[in-house]
Structure formats: structure tokens, C-alpha cells
C-alpha atoms as a PDB file:
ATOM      1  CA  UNK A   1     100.298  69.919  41.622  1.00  0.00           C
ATOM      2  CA  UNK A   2     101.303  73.803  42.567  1.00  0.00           C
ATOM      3  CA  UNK A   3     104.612  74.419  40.936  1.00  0.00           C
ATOM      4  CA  UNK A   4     105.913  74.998  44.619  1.00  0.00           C
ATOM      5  CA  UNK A   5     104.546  71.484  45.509  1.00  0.00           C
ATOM      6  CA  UNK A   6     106.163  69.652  42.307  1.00  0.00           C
ATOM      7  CA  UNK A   7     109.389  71.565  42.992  1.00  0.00           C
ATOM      8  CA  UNK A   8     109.497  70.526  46.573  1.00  0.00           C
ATOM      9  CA  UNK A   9     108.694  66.998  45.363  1.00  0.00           C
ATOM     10  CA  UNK A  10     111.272  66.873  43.117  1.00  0.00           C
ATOM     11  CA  UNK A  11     114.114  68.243  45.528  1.00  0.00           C
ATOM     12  CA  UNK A  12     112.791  64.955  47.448  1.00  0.00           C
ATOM     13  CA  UNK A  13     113.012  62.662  44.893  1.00  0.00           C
ATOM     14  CA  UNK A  14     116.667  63.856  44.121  1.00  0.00           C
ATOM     15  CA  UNK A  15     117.794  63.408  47.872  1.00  0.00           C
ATOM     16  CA  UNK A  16     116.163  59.955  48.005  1.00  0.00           C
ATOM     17  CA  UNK A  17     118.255  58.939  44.788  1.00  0.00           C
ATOM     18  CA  UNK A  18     121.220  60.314  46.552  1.00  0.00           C
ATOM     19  CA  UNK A  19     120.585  58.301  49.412  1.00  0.00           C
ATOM     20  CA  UNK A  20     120.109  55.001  47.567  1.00  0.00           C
ATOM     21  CA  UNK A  21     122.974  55.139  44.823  1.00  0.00           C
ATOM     22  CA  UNK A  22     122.143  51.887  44.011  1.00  0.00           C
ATOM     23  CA  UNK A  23     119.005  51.925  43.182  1.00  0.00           C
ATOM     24  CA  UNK A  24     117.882  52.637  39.433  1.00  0.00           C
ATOM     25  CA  UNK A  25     115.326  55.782  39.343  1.00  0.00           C
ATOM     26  CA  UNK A  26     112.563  52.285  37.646  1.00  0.00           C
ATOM     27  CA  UNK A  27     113.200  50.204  40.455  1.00  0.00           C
ATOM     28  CA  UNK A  28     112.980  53.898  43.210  1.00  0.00           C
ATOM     29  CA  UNK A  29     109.575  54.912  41.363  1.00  0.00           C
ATOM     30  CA  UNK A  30     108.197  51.095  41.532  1.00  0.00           C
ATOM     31  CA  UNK A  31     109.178  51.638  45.310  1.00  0.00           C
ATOM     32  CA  UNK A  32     107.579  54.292  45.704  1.00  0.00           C
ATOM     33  CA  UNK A  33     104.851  53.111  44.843  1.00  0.00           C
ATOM     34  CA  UNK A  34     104.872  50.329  46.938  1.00  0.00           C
ATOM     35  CA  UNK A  35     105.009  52.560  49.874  1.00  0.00           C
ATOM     36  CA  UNK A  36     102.238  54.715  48.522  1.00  0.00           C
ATOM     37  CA  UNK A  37      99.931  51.382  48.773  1.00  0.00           C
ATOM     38  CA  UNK A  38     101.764  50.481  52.567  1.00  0.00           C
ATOM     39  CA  UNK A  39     101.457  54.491  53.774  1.00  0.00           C
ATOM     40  CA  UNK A  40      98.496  55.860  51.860  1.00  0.00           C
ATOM     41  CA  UNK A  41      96.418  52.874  50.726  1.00  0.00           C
ATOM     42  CA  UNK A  42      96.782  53.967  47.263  1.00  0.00           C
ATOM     43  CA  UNK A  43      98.955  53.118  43.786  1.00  0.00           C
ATOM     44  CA  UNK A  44     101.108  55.689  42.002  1.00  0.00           C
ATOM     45  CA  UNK A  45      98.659  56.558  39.474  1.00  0.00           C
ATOM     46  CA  UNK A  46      95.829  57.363  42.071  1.00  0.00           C
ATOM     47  CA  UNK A  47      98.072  59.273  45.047  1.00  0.00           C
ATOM     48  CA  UNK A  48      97.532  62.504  45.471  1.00  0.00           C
ATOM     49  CA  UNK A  49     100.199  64.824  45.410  1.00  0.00           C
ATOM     50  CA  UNK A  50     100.293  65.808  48.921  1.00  0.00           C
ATOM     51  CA  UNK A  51     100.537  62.319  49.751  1.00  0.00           C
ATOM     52  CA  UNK A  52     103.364  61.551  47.129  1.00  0.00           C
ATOM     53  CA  UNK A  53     105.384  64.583  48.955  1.00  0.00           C
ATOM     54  CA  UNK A  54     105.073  62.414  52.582  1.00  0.00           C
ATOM     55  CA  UNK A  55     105.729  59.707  51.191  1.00  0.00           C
ATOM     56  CA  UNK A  56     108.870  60.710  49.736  1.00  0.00           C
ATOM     57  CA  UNK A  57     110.076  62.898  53.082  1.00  0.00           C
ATOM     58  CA  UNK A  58     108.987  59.779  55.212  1.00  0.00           C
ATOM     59  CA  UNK A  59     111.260  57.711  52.806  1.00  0.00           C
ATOM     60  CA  UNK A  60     113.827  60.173  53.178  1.00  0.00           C
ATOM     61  CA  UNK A  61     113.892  60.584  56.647  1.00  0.00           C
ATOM     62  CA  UNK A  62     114.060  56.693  56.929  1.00  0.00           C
ATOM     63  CA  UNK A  63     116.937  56.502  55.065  1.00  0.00           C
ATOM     64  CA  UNK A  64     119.069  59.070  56.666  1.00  0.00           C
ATOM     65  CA  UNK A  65     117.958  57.193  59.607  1.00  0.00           C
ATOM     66  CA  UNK A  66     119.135  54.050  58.677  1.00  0.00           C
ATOM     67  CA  UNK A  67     122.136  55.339  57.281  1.00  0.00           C
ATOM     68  CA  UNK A  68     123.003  57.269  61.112  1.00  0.00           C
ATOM     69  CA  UNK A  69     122.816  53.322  62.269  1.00  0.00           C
ATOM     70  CA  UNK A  70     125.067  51.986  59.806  1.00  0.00           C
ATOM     71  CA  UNK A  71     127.686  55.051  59.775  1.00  0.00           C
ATOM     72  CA  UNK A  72     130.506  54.399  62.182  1.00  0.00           C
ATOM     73  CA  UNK A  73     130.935  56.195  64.961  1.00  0.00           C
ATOM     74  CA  UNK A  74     133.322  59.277  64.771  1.00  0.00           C
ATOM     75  CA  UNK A  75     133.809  59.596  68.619  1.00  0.00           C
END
């Protein structure tokens, strides 16, 4: 992984946590690789880091998308 890759990876992985406070970091890395299997076809030990990074933007942008549902309305 370039270091610009891993750090990009890693911002990622800290906005996802942010976005699920509830979660545990076992039980967000065990989900992740769940959708590694569902998005790449692939566990967590055999993704490759280009398709961790989507993985973990296409998690992220389904959470803040969930979370734009869920938010009330401020109009």
C-alpha cells in the first residue's frame, strides 16, 4: 500500500467509526470484511488495497446517506 493510499484509507476508516459510534472498531473490521466478500468477492486478508479504499468510501457514503434519511428536517 503507497503511504498516500494507507493514509487515505485510514482517514476513511476514522470517518466510518465516526459515523457508527456504536460500533466497536472488532465488530467495524469484521464488517468490513463482510462487505469486501458482498462488493469485491474477496475476504479481508486477500483484498487488495485499492479495493479496501472503495469499500470503505462506498461504506461511508452509505452511511452519510442513511444518516440524511434519518436526520430531521431543518426546514
Amino acid at each position: 500500500m503507497s503511504s498516500e493510499m494507507q493514509h487515505q484509507a485510514m482517514i476513511a476508516l476514522a470517518e466510518v467509526g465516526a459515523l457508527s459510534p456504536d460500533v466497536r472498531l472488532g465488530q467495524l473490521m469484521a464488517h468490513l470484511g463482510f462487505l469486501g466478500e458482498v462488493y469485491c468477492n474477496k475476504g479481508l486478508g486477500y483484498i487488495e488495497d485499492e479495493e479496501l479504499l472503495a469499500v470503505l468510501q462506498r461504506h461511508r457514503a452509505e452511511l452519510l446517506a442513511r444518516s440524511d434519511v434519518t436526520s430531521p428536517s431543518t426546514t
